[in-house]
PDB file of N, CA and C in Angstrom:
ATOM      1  N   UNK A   1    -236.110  69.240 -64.683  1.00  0.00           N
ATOM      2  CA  UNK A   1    -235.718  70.564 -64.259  1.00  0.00           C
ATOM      3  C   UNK A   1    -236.874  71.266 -63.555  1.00  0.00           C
ATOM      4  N   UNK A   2    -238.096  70.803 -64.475  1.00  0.00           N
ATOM      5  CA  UNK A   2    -239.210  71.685 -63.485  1.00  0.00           C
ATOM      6  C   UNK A   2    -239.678  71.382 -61.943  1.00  0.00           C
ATOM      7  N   UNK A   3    -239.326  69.830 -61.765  1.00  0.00           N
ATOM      8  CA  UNK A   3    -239.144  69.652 -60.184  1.00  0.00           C
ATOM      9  C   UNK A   3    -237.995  70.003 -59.591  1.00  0.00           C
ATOM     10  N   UNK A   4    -237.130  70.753 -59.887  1.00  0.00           N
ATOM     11  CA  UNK A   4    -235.446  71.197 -58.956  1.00  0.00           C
ATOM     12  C   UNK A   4    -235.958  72.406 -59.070  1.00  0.00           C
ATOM     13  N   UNK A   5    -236.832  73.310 -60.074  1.00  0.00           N
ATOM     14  CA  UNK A   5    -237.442  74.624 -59.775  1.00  0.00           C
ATOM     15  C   UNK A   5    -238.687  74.497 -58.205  1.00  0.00           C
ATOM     16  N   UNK A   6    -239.344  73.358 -58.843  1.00  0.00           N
ATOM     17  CA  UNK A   6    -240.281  73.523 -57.715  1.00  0.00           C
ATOM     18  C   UNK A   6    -239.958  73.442 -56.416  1.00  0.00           C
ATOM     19  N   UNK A   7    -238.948  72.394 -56.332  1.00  0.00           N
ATOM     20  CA  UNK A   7    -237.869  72.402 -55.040  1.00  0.00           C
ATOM     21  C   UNK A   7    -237.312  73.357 -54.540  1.00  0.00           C
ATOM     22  N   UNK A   8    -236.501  74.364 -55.197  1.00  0.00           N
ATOM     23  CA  UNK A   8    -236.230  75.426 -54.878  1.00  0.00           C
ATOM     24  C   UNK A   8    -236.979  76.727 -54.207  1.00  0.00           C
ATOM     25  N   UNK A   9    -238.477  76.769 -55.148  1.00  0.00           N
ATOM     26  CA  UNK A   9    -239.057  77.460 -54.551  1.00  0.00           C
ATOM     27  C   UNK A   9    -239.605  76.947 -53.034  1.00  0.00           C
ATOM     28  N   UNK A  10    -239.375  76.193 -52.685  1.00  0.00           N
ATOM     29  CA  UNK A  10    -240.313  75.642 -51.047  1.00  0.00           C
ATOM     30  C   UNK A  10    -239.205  75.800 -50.139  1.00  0.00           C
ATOM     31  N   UNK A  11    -238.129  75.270 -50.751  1.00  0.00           N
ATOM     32  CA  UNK A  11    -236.827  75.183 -50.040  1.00  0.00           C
ATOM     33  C   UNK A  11    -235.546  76.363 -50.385  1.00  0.00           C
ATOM     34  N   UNK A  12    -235.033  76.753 -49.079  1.00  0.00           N
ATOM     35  CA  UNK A  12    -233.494  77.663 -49.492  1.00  0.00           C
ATOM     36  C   UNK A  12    -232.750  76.640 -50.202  1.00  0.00           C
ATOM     37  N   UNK A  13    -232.006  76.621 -51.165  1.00  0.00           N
ATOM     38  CA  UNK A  13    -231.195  75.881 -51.265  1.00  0.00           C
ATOM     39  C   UNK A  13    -229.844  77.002 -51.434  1.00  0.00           C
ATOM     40  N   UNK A  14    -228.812  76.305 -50.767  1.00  0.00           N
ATOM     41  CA  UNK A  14    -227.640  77.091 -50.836  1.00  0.00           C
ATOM     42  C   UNK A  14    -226.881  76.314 -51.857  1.00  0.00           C
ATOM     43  N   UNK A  15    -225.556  77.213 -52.407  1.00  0.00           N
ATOM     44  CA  UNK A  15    -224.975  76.914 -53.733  1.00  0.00           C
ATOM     45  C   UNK A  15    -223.626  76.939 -52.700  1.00  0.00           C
ATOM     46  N   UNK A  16    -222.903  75.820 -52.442  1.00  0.00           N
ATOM     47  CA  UNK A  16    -221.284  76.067 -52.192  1.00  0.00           C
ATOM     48  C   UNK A  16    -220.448  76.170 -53.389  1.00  0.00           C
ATOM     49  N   UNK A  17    -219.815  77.161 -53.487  1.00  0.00           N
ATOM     50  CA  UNK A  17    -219.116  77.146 -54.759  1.00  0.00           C
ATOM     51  C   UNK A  17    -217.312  78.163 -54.417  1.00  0.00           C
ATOM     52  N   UNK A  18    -217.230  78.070 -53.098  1.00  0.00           N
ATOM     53  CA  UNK A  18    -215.893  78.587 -52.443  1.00  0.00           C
ATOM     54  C   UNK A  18    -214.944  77.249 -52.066  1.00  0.00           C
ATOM     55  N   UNK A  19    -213.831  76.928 -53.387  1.00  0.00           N
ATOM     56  CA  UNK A  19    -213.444  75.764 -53.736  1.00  0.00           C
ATOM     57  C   UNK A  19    -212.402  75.996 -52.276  1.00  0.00           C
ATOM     58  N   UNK A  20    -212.117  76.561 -51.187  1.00  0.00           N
ATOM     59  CA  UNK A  20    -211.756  76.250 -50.053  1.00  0.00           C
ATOM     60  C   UNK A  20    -212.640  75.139 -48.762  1.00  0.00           C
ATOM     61  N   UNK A  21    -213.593  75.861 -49.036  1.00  0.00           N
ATOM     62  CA  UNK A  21    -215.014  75.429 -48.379  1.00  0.00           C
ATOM     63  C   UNK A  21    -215.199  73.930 -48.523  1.00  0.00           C
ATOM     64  N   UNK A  22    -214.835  73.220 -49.853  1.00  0.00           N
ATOM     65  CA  UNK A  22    -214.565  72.150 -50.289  1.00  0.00           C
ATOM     66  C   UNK A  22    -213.798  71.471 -50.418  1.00  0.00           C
ATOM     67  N   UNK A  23    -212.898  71.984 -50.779  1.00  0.00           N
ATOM     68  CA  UNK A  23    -211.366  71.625 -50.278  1.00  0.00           C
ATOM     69  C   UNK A  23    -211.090  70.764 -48.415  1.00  0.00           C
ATOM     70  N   UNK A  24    -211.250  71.967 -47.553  1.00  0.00           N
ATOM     71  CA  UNK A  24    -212.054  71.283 -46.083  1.00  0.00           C
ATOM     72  C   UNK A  24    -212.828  70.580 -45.997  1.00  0.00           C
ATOM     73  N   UNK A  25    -213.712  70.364 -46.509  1.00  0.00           N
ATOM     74  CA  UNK A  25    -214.880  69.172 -46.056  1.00  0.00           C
ATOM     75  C   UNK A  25    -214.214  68.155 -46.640  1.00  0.00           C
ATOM     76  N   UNK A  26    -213.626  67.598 -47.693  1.00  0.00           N
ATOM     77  CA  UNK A  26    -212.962  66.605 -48.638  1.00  0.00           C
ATOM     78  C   UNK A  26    -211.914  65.942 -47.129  1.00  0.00           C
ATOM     79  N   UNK A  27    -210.832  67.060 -46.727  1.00  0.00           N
ATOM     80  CA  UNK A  27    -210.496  66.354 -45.527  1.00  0.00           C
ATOM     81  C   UNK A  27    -211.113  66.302 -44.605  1.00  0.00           C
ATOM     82  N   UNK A  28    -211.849  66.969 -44.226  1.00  0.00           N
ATOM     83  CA  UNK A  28    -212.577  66.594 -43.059  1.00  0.00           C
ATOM     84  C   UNK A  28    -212.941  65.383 -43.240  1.00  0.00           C
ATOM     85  N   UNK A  29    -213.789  64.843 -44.397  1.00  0.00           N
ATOM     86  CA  UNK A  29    -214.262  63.953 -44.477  1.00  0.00           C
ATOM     87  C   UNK A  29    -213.060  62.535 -44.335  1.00  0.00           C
ATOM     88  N   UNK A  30    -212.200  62.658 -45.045  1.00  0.00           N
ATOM     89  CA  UNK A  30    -211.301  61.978 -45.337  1.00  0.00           C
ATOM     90  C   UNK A  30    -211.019  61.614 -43.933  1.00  0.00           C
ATOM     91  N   UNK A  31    -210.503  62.359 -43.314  1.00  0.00           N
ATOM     92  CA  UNK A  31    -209.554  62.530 -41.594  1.00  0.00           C
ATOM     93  C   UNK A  31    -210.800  61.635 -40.601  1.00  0.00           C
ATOM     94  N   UNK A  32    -212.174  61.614 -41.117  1.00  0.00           N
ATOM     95  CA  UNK A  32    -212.933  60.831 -40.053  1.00  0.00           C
ATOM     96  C   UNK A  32    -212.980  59.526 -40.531  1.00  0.00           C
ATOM     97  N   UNK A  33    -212.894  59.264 -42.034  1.00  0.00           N
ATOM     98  CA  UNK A  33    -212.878  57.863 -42.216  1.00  0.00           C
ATOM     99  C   UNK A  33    -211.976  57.229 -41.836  1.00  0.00           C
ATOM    100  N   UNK A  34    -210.977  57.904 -41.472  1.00  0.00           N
ATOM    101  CA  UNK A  34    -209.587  57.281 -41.095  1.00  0.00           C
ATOM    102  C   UNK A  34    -209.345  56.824 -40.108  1.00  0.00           C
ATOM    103  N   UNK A  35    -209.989  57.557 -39.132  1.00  0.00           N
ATOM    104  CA  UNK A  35    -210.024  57.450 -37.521  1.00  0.00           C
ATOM    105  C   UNK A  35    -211.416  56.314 -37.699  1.00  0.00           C
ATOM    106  N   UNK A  36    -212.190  56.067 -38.352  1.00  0.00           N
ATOM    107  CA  UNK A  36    -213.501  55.163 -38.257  1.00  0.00           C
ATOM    108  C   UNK A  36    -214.749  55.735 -37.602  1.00  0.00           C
ATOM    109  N   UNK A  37    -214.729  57.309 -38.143  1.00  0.00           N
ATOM    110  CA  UNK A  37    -216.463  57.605 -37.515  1.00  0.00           C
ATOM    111  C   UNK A  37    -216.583  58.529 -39.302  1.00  0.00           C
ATOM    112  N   UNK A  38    -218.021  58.424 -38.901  1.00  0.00           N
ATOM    113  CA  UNK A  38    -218.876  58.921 -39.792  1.00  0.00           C
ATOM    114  C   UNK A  38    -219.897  59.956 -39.180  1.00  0.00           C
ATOM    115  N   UNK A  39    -219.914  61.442 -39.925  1.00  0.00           N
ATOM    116  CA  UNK A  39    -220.667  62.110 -39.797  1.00  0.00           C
ATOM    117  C   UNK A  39    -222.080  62.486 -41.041  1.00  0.00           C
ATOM    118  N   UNK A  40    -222.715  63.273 -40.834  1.00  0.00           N
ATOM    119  CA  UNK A  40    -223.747  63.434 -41.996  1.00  0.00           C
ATOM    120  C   UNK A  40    -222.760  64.799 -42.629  1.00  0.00           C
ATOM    121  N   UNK A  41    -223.289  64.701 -43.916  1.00  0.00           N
ATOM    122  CA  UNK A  41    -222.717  65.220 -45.061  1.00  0.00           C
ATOM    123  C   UNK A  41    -222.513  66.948 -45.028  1.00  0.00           C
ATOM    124  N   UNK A  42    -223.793  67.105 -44.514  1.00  0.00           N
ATOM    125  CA  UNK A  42    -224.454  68.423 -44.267  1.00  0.00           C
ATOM    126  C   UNK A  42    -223.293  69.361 -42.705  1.00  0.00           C
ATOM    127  N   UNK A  43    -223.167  68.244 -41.748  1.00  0.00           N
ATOM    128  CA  UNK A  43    -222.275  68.669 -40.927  1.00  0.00           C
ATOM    129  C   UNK A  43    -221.056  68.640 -41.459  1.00  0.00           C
ATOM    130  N   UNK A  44    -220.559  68.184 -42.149  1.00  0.00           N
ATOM    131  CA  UNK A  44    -218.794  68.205 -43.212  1.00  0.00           C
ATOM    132  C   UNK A  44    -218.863  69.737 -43.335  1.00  0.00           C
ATOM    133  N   UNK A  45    -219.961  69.823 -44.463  1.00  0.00           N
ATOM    134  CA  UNK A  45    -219.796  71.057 -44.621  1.00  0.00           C
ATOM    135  C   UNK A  45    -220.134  72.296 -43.551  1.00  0.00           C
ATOM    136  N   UNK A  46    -220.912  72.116 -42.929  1.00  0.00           N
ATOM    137  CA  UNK A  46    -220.709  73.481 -41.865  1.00  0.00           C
ATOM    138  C   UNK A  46    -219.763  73.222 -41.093  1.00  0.00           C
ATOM    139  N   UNK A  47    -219.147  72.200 -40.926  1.00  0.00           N
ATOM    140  CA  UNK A  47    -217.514  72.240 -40.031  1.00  0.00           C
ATOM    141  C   UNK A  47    -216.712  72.740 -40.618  1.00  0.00           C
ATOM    142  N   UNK A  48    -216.701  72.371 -42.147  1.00  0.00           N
ATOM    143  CA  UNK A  48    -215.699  73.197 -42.821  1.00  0.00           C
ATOM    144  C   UNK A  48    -215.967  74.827 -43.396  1.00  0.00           C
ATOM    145  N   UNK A  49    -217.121  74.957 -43.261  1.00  0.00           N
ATOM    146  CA  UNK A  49    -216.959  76.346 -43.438  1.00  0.00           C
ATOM    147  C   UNK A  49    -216.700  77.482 -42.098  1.00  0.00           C
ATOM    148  N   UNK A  50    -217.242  77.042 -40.844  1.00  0.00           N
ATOM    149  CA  UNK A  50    -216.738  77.497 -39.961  1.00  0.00           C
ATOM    150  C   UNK A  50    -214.717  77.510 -39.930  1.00  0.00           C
ATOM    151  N   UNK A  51    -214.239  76.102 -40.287  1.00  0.00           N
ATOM    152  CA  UNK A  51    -212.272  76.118 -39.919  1.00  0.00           C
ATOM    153  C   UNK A  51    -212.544  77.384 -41.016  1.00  0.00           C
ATOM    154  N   UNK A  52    -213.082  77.443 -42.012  1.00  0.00           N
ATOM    155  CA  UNK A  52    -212.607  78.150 -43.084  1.00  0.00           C
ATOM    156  C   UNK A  52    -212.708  79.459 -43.169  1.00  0.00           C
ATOM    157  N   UNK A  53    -213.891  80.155 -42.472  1.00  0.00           N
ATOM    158  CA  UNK A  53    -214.298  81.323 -42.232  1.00  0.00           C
ATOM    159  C   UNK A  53    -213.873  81.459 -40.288  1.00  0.00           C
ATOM    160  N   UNK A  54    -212.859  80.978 -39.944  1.00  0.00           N
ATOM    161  CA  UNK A  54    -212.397  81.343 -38.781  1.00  0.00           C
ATOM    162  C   UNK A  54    -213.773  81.331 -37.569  1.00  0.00           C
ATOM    163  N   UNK A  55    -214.859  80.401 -37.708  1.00  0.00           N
ATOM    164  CA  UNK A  55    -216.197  80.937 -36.937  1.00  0.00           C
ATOM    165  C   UNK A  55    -215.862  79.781 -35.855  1.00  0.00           C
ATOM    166  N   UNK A  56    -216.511  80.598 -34.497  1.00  0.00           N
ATOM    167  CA  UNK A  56    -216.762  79.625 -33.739  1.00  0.00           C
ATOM    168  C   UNK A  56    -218.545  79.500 -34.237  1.00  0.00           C
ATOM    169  N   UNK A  57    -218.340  77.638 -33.948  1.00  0.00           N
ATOM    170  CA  UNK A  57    -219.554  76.790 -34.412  1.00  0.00           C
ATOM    171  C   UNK A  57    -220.113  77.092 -32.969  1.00  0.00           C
ATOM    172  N   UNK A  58    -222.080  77.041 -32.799  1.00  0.00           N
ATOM    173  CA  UNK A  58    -221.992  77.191 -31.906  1.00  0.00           C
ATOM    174  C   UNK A  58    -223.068  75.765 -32.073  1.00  0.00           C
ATOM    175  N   UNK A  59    -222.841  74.941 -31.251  1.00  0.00           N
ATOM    176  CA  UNK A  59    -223.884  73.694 -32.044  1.00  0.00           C
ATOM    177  C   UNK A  59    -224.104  72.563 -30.757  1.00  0.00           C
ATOM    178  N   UNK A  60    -224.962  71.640 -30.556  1.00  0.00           N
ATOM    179  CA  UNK A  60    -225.542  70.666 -29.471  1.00  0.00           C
ATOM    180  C   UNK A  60    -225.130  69.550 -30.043  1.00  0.00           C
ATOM    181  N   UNK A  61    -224.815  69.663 -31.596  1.00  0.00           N
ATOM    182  CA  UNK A  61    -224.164  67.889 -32.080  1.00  0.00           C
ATOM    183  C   UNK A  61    -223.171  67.451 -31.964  1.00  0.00           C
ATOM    184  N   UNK A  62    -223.021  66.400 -31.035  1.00  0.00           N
ATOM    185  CA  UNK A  62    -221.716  65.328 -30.579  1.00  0.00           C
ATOM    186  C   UNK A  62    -220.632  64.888 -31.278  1.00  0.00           C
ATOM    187  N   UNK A  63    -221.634  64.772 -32.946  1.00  0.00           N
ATOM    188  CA  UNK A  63    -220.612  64.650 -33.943  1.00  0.00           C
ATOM    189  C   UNK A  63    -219.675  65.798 -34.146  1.00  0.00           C
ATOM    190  N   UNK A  64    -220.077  66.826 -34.035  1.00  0.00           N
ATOM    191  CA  UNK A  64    -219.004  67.595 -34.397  1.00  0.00           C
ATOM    192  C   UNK A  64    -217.879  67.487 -33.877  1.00  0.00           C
ATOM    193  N   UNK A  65    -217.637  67.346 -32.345  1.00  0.00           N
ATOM    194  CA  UNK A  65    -216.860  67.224 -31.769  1.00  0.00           C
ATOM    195  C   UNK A  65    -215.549  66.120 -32.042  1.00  0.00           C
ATOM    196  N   UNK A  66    -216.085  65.659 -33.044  1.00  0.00           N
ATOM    197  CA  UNK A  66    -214.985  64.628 -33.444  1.00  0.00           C
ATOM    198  C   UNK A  66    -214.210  65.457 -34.847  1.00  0.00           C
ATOM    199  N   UNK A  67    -214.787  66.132 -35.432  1.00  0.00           N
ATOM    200  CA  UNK A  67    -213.601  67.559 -36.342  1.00  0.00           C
ATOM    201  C   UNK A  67    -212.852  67.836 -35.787  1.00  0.00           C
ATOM    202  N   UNK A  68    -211.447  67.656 -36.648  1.00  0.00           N
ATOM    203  CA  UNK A  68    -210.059  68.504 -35.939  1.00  0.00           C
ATOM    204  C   UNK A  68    -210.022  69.418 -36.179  1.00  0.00           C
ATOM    205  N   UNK A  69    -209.670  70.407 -35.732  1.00  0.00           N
ATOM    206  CA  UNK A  69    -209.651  71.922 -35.863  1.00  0.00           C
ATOM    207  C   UNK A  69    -210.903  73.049 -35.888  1.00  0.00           C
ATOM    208  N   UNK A  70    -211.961  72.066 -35.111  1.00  0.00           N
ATOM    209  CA  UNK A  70    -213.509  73.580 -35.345  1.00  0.00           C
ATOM    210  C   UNK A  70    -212.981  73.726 -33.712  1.00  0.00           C
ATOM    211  N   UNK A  71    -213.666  75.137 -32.970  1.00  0.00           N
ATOM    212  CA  UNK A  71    -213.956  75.701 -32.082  1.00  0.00           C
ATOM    213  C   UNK A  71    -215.573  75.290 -31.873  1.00  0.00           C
ATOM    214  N   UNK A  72    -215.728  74.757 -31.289  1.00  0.00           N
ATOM    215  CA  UNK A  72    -217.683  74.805 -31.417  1.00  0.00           C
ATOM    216  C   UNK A  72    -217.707  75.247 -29.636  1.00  0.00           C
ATOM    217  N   UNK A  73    -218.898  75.813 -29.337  1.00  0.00           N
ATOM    218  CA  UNK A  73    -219.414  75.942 -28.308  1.00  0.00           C
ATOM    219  C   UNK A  73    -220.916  75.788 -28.158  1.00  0.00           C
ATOM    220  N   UNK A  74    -220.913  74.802 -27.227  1.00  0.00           N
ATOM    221  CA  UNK A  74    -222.707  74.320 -26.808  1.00  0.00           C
ATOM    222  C   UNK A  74    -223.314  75.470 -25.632  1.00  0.00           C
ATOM    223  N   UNK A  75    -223.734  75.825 -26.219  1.00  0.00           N
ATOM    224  CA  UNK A  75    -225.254  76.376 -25.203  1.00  0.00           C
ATOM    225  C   UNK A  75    -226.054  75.782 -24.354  1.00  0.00           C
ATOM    226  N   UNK A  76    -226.147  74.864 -25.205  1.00  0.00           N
ATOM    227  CA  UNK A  76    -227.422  74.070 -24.664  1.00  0.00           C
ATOM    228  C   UNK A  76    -226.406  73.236 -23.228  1.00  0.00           C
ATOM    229  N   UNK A  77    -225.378  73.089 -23.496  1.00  0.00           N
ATOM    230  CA  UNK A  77    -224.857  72.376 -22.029  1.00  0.00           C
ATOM    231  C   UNK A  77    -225.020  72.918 -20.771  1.00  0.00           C
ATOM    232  N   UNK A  78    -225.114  72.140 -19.915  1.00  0.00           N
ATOM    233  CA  UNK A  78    -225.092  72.850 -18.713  1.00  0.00           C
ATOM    234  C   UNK A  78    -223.454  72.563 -18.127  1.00  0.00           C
ATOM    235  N   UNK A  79    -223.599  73.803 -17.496  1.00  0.00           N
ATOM    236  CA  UNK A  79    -221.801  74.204 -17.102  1.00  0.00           C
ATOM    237  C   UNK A  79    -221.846  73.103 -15.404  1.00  0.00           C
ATOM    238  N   UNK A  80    -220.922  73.004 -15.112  1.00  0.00           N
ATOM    239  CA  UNK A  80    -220.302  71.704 -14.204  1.00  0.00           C
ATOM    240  C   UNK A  80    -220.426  72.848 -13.366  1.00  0.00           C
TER     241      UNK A  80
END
């Protein structure tokens, strides 16, 4: 326990505990294994909290783009 304190203090750690929030990432996750891609864990969940909190994502990762249902918009692209 005294190293998950010490961890904490160096690092934010966030607590998900909005059983919607989870609920979404569970399919999200699910819906990409299905189709045969894999994302990192950490992006599940900010995809799903964006469908969930109605946000447009605003993000440069490719993976996302394979989530059904986020809005994301890149910045970093350059427009055609």
């Amino acid at each position: 326990m005294a190293e998950f304190n010490q961890f904490c203090q160096i690092y934010k750690v966030l607590l998900i505990d909005d059983l919607e929030i989870i609920e979404n990432a569970c399919k999200i996750h699910v819906d990409l294994q299905r189709r045969g891609f894999t994302i990192q864990e950490q992006d599940i969940f900010i995809a799903a909290t964006a469908i969930t909190r109605g946000l447009i994502l605003v993000s440069n990762d490719s993976d996302l783009e394979r989530v059904q249902g986020i809005v994301l918009e890149n910045w970093a692209k350059e427009e055609s």
